[in-house]
Protein backbone atom coordinates (compact mmCIF):
# COMPACT_ATOMS: atom_id res chain seq x y z
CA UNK A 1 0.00 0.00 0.00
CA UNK A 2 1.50 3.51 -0.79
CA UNK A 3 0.95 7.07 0.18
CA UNK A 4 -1.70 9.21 -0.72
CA UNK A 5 0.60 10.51 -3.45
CA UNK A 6 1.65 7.58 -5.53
CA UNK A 7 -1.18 8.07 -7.85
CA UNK A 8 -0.79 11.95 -7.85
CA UNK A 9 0.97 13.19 -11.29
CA UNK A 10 4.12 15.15 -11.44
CA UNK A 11 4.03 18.43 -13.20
CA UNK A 12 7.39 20.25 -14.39
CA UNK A 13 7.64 24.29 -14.69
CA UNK A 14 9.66 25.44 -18.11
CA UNK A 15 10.20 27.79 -20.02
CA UNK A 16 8.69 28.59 -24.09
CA UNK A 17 10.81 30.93 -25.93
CA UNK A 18 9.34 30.83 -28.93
CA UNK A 19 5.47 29.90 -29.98
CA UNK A 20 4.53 26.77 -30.94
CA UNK A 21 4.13 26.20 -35.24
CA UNK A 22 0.88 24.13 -34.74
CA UNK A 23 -2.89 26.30 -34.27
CA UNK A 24 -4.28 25.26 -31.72
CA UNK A 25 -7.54 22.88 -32.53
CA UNK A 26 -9.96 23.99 -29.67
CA UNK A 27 -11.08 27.12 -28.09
CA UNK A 28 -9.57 25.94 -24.32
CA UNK A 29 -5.99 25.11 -26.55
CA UNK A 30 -6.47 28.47 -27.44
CA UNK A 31 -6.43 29.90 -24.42
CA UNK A 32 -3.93 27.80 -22.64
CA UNK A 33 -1.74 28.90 -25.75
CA UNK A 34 -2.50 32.82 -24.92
CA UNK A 35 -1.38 32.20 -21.42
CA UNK A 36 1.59 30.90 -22.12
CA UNK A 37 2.71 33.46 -24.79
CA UNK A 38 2.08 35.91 -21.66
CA UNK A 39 3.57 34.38 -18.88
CA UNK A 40 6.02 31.75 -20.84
CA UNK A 41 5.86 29.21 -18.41
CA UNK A 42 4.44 26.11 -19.19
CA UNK A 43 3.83 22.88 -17.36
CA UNK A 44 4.51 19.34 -18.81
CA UNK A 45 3.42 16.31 -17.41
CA UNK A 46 6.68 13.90 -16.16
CA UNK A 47 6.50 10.36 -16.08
CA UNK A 48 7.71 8.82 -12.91
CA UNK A 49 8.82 5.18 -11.84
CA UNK A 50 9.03 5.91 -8.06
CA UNK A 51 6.96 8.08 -5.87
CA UNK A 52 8.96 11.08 -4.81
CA UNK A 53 7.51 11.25 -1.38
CA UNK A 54 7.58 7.23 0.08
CA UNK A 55 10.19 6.27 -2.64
CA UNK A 56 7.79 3.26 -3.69
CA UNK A 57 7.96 1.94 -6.96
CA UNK A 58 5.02 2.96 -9.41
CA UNK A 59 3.18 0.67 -11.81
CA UNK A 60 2.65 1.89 -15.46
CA UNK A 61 -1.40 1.29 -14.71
CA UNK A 62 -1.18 2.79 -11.33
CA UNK A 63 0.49 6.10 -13.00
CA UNK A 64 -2.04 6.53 -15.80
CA UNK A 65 -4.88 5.88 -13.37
CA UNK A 66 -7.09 8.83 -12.01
């Protein structure tokens, strides 16, 4: 049994210095893609084999799971 943050995902903070070439396809793309020609900080999703917090090892179904 692990920690109440096993299952949690990991989110890294870069930084975009230039725009991306792709429009974006919806309206909230859009937006997200406003934002971060503002602030140009955005957020990717990291994969992660153990949990950072209780160091237990994380199952490819347990990370995709919500």
């Amino acid at each position: 049994m692990g920690c109440n943050y096993c299952n949690v995902p990991i989110y890294i903070k870069t930084m975009q210095y230039a725009k991306p070439l792709l429009a974006p396809a919806t309206e909230a793309e859009a937006l997200r893609q406003k934002l971060q020609d503002m602030t140009g900080e955005v957020y990717v999703s990291a994969s992660k084999r153990y949990c950072p917090f209780c160091g237990r090892a994380v199952k490819s179904g347990e990370r995709d799971a919500k």
